[in-house]
N, C-alpha and C. Protein backbone atom coordinates (compact mmCIF):
# COMPACT_ATOMS: atom_id res chain seq x y z
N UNK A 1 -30.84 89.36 -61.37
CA UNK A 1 -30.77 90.04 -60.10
C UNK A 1 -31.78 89.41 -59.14
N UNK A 2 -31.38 89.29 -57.81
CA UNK A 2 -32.25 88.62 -56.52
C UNK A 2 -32.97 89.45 -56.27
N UNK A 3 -34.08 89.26 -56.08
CA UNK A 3 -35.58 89.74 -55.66
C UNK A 3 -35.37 89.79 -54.05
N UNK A 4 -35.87 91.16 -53.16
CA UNK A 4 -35.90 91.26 -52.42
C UNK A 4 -36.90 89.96 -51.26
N UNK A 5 -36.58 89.69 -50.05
CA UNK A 5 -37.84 88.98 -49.86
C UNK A 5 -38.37 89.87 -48.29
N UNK A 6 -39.38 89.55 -47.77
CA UNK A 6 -39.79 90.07 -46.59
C UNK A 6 -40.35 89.17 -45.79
N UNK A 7 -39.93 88.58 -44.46
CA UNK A 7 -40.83 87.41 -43.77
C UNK A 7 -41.47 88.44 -42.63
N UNK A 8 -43.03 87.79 -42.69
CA UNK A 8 -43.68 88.32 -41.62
C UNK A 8 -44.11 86.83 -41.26
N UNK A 9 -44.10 87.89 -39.45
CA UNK A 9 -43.93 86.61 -38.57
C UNK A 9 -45.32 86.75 -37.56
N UNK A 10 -46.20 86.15 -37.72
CA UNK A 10 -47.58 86.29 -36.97
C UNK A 10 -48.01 85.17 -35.66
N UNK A 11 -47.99 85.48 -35.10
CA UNK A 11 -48.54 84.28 -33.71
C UNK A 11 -50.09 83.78 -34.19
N UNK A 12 -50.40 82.66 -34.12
CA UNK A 12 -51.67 81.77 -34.15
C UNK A 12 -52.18 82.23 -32.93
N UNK A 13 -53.68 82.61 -33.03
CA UNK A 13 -54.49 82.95 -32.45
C UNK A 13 -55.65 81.86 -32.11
N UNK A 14 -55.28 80.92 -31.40
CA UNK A 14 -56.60 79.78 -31.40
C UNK A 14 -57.04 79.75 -30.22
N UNK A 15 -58.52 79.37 -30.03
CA UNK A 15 -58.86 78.86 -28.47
C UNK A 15 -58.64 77.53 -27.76
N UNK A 16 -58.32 77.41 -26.50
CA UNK A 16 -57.63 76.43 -25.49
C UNK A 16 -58.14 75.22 -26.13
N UNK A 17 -59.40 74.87 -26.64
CA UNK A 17 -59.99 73.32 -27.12
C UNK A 17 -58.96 73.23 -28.50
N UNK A 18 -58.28 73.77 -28.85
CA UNK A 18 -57.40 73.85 -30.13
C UNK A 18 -55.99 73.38 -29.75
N UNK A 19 -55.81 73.88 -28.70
CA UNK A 19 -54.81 73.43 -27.94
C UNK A 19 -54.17 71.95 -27.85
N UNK A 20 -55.21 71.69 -26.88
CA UNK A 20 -55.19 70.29 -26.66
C UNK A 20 -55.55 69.20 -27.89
N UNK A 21 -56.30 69.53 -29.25
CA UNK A 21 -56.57 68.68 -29.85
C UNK A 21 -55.20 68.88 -30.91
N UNK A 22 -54.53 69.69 -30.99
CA UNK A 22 -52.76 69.60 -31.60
C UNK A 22 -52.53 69.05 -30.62
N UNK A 23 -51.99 68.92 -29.54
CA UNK A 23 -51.07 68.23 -28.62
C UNK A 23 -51.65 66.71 -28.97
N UNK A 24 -53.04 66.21 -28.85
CA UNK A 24 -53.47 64.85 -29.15
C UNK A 24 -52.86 64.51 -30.34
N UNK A 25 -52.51 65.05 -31.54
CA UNK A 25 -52.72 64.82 -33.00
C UNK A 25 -50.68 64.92 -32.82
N UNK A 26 -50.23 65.70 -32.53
CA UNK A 26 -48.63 65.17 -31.84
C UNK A 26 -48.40 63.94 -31.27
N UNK A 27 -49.03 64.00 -30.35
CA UNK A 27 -49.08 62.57 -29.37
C UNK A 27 -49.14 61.45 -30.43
N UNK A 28 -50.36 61.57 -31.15
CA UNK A 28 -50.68 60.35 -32.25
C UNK A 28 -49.52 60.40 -33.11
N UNK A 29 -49.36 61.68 -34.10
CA UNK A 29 -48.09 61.57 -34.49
C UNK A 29 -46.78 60.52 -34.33
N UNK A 30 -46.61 60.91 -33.27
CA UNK A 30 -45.00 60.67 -32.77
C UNK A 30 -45.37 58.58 -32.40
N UNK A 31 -46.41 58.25 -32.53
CA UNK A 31 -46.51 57.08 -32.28
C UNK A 31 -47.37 56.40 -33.47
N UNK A 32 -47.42 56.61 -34.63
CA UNK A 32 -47.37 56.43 -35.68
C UNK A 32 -46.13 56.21 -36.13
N UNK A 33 -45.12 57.05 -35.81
CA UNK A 33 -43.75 56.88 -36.47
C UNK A 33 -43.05 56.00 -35.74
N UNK A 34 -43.25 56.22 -34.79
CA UNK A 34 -42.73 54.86 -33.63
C UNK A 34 -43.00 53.41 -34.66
N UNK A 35 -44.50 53.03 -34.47
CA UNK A 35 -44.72 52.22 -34.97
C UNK A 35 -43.86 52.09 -36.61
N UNK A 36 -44.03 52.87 -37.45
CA UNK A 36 -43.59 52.55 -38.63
C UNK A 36 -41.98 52.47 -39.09
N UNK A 37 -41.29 53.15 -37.63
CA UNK A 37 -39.69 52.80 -37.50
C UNK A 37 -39.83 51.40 -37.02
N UNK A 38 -40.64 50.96 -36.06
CA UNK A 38 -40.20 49.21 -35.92
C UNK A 38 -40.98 48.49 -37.27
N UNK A 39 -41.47 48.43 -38.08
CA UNK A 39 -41.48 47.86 -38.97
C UNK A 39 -40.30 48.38 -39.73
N UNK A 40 -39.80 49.32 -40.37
CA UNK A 40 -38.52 49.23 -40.94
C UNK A 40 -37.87 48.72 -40.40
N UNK A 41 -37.56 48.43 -38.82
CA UNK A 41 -36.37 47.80 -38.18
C UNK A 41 -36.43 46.13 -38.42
N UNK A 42 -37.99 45.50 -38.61
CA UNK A 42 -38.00 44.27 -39.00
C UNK A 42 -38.03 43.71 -39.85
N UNK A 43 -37.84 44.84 -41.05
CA UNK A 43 -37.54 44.86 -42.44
C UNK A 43 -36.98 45.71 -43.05
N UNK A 44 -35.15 46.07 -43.02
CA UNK A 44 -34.56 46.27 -43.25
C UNK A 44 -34.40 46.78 -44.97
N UNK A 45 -34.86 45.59 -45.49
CA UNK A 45 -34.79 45.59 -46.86
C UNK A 45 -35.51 47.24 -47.40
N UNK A 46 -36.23 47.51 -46.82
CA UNK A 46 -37.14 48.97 -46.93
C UNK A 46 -36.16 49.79 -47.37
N UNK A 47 -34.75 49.99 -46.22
CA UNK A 47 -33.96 51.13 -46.74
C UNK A 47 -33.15 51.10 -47.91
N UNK A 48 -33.50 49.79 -48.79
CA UNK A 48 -32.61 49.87 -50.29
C UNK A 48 -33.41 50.37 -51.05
N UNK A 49 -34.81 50.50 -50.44
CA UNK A 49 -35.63 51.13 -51.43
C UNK A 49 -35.68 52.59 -52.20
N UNK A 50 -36.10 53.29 -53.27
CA UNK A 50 -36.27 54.55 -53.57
C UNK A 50 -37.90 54.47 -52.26
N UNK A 51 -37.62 56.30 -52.13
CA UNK A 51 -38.91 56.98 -51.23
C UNK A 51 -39.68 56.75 -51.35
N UNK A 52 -40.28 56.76 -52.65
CA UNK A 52 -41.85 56.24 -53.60
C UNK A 52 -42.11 54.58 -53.44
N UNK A 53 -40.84 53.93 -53.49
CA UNK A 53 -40.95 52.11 -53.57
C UNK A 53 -41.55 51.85 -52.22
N UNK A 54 -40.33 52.82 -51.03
CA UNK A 54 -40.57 52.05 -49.61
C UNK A 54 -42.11 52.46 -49.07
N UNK A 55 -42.66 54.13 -49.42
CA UNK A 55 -43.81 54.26 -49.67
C UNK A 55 -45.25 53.16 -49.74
N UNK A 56 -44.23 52.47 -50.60
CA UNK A 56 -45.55 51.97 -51.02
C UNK A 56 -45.49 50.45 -50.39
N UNK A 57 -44.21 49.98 -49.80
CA UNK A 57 -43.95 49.41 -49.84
C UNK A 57 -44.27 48.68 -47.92
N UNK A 58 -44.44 49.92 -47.30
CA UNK A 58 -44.95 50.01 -45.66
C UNK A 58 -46.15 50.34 -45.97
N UNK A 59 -46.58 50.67 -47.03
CA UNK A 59 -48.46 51.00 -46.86
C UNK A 59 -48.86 49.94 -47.14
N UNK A 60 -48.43 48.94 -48.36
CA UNK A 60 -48.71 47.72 -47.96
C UNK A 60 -48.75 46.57 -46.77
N UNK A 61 -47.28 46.98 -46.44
CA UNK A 61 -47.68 45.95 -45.12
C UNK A 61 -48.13 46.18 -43.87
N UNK A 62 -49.06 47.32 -43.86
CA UNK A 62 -49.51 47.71 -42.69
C UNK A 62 -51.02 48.47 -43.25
N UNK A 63 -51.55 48.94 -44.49
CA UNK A 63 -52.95 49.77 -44.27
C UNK A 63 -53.43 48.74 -45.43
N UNK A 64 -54.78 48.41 -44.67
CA UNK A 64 -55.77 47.43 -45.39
C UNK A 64 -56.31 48.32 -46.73
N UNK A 65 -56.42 47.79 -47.88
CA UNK A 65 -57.68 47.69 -48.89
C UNK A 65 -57.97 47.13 -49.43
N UNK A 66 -58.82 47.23 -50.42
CA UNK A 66 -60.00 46.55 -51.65
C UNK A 66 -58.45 45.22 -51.90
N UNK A 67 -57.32 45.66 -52.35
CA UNK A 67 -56.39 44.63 -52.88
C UNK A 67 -55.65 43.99 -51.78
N UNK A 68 -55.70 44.76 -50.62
CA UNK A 68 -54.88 44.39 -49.99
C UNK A 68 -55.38 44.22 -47.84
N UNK A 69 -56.49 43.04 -47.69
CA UNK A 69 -57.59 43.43 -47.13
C UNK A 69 -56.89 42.83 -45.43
N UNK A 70 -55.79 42.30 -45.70
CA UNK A 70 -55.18 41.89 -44.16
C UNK A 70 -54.23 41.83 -44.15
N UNK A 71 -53.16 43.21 -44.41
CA UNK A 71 -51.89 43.42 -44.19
C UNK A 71 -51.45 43.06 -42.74
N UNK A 72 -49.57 42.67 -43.12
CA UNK A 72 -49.44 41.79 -42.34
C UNK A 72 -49.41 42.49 -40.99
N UNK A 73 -49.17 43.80 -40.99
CA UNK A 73 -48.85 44.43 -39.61
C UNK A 73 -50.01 45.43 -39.61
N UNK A 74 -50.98 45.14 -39.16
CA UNK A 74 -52.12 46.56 -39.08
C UNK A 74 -51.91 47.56 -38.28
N UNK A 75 -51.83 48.62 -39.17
CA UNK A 75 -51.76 49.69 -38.62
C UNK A 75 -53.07 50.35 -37.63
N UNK A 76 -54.23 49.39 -37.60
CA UNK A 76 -55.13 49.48 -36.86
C UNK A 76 -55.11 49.65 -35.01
N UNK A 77 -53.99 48.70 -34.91
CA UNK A 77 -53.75 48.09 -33.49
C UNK A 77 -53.10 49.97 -33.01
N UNK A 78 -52.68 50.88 -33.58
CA UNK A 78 -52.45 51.69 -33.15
C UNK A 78 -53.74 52.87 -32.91
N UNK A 79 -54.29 53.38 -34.02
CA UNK A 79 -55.75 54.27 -34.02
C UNK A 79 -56.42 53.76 -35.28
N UNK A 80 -57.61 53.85 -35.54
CA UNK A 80 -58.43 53.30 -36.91
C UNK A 80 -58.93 54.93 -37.04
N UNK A 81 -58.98 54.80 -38.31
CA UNK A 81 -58.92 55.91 -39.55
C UNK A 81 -57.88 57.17 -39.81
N UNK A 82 -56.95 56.84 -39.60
CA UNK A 82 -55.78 57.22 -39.86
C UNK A 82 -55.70 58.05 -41.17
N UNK A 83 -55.95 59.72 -41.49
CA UNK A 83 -56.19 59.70 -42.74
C UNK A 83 -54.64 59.40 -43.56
N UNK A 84 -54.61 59.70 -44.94
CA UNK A 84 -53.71 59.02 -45.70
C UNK A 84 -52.31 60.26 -45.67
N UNK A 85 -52.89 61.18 -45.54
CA UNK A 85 -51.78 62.48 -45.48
C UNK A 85 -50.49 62.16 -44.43
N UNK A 86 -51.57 62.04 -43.59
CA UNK A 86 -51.37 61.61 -42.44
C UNK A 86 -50.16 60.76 -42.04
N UNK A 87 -50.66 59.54 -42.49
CA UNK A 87 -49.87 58.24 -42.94
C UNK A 87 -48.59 57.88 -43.62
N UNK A 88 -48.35 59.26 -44.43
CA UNK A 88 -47.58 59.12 -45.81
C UNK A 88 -46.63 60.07 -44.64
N UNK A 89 -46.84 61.14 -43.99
CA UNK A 89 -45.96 61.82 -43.52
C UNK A 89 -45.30 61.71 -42.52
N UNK A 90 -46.47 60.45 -41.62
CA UNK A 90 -45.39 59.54 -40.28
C UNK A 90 -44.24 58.75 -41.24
N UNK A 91 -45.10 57.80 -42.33
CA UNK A 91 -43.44 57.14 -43.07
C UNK A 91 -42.38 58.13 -43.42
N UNK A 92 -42.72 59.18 -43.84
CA UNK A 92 -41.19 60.06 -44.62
C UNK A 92 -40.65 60.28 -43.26
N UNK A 93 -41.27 60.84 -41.98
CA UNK A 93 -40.57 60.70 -41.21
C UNK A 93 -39.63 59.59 -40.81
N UNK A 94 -40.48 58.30 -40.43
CA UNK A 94 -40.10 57.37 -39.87
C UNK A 94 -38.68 56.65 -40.83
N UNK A 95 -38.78 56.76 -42.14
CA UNK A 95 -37.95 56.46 -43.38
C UNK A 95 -36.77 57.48 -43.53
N UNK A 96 -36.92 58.59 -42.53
CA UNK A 96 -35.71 59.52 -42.72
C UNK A 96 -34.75 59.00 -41.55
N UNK A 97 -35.39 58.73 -39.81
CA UNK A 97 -35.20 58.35 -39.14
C UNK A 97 -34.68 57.29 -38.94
N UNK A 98 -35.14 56.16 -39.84
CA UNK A 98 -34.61 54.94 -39.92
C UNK A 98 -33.24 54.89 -41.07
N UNK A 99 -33.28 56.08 -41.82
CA UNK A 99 -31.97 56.09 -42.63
C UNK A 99 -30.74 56.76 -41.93
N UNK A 100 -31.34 57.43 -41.30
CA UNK A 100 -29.92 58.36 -40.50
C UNK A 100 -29.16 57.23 -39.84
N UNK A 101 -30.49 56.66 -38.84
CA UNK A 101 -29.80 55.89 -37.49
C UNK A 101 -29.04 54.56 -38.48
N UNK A 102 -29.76 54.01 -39.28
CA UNK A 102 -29.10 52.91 -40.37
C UNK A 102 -27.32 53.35 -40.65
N UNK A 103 -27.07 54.53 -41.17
CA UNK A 103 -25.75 55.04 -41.65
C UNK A 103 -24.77 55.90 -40.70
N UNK A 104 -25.98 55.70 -39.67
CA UNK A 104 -24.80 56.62 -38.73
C UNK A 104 -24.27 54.95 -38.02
N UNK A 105 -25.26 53.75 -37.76
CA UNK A 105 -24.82 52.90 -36.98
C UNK A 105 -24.00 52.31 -38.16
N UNK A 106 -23.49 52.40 -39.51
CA UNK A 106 -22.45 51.77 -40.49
C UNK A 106 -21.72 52.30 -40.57
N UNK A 107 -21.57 53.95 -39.98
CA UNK A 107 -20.27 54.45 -39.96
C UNK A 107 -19.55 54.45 -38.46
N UNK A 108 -19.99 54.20 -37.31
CA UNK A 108 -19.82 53.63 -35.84
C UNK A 108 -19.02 52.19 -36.57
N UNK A 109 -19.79 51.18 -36.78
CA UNK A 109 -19.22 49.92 -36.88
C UNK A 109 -17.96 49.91 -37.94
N UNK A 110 -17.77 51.16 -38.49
CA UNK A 110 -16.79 51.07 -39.77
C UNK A 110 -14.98 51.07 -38.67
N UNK A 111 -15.83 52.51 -38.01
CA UNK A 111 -14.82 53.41 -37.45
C UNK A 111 -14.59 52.38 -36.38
N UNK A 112 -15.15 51.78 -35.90
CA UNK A 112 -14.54 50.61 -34.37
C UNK A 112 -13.86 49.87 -34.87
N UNK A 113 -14.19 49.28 -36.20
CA UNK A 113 -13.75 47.75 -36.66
C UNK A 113 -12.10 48.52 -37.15
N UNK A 114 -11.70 49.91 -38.23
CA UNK A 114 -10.36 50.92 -38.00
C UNK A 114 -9.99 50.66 -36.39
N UNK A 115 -10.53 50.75 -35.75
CA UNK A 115 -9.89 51.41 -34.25
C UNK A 115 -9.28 49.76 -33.93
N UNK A 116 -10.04 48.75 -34.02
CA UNK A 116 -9.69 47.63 -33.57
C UNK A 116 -8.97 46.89 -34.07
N UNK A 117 -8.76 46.92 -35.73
CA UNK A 117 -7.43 46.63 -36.80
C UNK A 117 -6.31 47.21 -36.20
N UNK A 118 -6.17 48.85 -35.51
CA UNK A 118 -5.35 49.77 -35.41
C UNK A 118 -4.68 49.33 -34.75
N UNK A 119 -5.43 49.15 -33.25
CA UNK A 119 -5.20 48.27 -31.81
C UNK A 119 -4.26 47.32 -32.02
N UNK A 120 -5.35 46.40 -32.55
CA UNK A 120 -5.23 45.00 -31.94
C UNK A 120 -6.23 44.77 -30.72
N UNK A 121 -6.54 44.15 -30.82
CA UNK A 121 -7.75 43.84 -29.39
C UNK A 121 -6.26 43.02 -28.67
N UNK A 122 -6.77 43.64 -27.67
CA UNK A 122 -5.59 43.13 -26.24
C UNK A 122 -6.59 42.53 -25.83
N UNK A 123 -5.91 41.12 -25.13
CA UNK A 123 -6.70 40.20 -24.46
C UNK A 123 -5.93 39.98 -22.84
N UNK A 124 -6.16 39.72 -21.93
CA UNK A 124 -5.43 39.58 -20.68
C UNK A 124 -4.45 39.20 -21.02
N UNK A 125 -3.62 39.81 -19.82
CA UNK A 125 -1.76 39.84 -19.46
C UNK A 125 -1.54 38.34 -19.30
N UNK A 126 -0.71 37.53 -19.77
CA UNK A 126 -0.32 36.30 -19.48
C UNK A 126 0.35 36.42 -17.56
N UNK A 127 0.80 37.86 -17.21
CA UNK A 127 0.82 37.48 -15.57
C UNK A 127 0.37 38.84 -14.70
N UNK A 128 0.19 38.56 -13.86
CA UNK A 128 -0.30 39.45 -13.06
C UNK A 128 0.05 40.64 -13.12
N UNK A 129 -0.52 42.06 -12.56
CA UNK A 129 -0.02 43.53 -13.08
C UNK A 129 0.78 43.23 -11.43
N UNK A 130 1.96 44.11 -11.86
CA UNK A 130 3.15 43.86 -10.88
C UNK A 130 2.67 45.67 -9.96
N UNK A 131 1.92 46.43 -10.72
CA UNK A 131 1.72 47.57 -9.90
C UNK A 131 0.19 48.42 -10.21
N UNK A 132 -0.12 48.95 -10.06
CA UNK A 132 -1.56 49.61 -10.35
C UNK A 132 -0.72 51.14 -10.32
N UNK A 133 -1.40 51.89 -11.14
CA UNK A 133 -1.65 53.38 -11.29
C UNK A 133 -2.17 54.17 -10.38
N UNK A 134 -1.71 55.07 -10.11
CA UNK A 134 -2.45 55.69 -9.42
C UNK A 134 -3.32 56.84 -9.82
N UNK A 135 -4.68 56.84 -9.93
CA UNK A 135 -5.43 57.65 -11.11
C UNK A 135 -6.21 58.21 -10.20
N UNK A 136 -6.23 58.74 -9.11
CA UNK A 136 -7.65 59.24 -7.88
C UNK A 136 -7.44 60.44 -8.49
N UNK A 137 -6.49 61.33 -8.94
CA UNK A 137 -6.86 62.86 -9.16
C UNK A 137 -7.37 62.53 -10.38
N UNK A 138 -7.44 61.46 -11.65
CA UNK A 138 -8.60 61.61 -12.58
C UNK A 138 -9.75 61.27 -12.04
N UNK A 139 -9.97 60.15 -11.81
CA UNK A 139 -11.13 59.73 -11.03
C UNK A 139 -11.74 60.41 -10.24
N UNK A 140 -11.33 60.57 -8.98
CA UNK A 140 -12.33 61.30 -8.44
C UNK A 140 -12.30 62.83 -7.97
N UNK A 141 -13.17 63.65 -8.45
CA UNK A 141 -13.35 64.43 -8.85
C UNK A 141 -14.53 65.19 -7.80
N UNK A 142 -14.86 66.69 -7.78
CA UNK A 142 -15.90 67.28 -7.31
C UNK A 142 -17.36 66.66 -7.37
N UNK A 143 -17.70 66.01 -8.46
CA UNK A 143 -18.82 65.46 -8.65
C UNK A 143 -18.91 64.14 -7.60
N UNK A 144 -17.78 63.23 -7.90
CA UNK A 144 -18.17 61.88 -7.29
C UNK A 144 -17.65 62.35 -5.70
N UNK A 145 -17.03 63.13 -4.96
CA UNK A 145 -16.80 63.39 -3.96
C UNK A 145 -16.30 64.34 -3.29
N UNK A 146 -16.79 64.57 -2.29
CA UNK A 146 -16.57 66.38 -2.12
C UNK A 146 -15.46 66.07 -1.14
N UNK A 147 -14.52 65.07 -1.54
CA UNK A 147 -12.61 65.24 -0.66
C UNK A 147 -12.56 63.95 -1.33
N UNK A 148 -11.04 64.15 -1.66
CA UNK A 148 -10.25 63.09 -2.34
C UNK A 148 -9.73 61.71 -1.43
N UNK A 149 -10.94 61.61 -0.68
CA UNK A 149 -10.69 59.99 -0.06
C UNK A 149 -10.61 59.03 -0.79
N UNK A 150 -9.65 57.96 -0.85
CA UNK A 150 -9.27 56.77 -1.97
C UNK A 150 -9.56 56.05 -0.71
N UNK A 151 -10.89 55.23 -1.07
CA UNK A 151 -11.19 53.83 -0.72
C UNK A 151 -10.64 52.92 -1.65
N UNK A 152 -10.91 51.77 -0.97
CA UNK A 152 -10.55 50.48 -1.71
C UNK A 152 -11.43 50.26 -2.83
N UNK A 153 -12.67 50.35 -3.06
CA UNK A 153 -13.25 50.11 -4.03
C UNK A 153 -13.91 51.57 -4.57
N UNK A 154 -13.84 51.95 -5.55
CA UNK A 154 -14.64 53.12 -5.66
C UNK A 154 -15.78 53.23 -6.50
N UNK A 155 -16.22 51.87 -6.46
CA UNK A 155 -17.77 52.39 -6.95
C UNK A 155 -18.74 51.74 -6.27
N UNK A 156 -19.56 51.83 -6.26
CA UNK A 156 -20.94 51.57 -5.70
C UNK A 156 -21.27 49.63 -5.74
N UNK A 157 -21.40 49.25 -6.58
CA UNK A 157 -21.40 47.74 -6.73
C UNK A 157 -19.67 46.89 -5.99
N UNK A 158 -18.79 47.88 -5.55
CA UNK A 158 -17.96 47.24 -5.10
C UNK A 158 -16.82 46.59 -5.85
N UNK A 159 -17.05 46.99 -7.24
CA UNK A 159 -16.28 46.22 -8.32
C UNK A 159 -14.74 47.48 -8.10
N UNK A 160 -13.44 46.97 -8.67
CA UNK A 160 -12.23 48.19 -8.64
C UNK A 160 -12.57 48.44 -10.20
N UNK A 161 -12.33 49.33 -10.67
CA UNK A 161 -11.75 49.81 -12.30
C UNK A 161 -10.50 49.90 -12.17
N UNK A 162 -9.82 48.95 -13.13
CA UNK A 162 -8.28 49.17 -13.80
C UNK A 162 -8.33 49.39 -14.56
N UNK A 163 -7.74 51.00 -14.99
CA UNK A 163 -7.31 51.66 -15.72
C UNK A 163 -6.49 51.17 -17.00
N UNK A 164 -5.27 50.64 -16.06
CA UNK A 164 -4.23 50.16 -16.83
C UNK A 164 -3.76 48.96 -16.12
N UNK A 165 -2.16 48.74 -16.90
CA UNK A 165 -1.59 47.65 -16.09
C UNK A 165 -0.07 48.55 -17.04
N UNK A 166 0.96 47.95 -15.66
CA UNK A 166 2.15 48.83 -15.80
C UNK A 166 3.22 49.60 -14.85
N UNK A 167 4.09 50.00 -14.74
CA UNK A 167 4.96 50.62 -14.08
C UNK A 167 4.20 52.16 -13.68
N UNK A 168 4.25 52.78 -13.00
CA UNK A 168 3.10 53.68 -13.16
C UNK A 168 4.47 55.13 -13.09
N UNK A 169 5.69 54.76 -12.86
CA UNK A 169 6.64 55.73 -13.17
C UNK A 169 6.73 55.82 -14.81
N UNK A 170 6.76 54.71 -15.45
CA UNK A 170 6.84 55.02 -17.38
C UNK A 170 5.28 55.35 -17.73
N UNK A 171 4.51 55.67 -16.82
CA UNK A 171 3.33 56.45 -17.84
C UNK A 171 2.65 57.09 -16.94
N UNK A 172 2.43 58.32 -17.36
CA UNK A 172 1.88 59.57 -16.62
C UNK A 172 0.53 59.74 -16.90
N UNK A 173 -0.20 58.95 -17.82
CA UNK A 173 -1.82 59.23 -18.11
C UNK A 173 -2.03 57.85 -18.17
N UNK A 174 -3.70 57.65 -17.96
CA UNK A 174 -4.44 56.60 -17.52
C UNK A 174 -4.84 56.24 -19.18
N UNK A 175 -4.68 54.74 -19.17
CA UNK A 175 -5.23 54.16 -20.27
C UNK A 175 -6.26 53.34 -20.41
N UNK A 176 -7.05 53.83 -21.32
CA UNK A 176 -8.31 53.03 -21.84
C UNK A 176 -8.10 51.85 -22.22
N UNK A 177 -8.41 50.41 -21.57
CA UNK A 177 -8.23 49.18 -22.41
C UNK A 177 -9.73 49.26 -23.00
């Protein structure tokens, strides 16, 4: 049988100099992990590692000791005395961070490279589009203009967007090339 539980919920009571020295120790934080996501990014090999390997494996190449007295990336150039708690908990961050963005950017490149088998990558029309679409009620909209004036160019740098290319009586929606 499950044991009842009870959460009590209490507000921290600290004075204003407490304040600001968490917000510093955030600040440092968040740029500790900075730093230790671009070393995973310049060494990749990190994310085949187990937690404990890559662990040990960014404390080497970045915090000096007795064995190891001029790692290659010092973690110095960011703050000196960095305690080790400290250290260990910017990497699990930085090592969770660098695994997400790693597998989310292999399942992006999976799903484009499907989309582009699916396709076919279209490459330009061997002749000229014989008509343009007419797409101003997608295009422009309340946001980009408060009345449906169709200029000649409608964006800012002067460039046109084509939609499509096509008879614009055989297709009633605008296509993404």
């Amino acid at each position: 049988m499950a044991k009842a539980m009870k959460t009590i919920r209490e507000s921290l009571n600290y004075p204003p100099p407490f304040a600001e020295y968490f917000a510093a120790n955030h600040v440092l934080f968040n740029r500790v992990v900075a730093f230790y996501f671009e070393v995973i990014q310049a060494h990749e090999g990190v994310l085949d590692l187990t937690a404990k390997e890559a662990l040990t494996a960014l404390e080497t190449l970045t915090h000096a000791t007795e064995k190891n007295p001029s790692p290659l990336l010092p973690l110095t150039e960011i703050a000196e005395g960095i305690p080790a708690m400290f250290r260990r908990a910017a990497i699990n961050a930085a090592l969770g961070s660098a695994r997400s963005f790693s597998s989310s950017l292999k399942n992006w490149r999976t799903r484009k490279a499907r989309a582009e088998a699916k396709q076919g990558v279209q490459g330009a029309p061997a002749c000229p589009s014989q008509a343009m679409e007419q797409v101003s009620s997608l295009v422009c909209g309340n946001v980009e203009r408060a009345y449906r004036f169709i200029h000649p160019s409608q964006s800012v740098d002067g460039h046109l967007l084509e939609l499509g290319q096509g008879a614009h009586v055989l297709t009633r929606t605008a296509r993404w090339l």
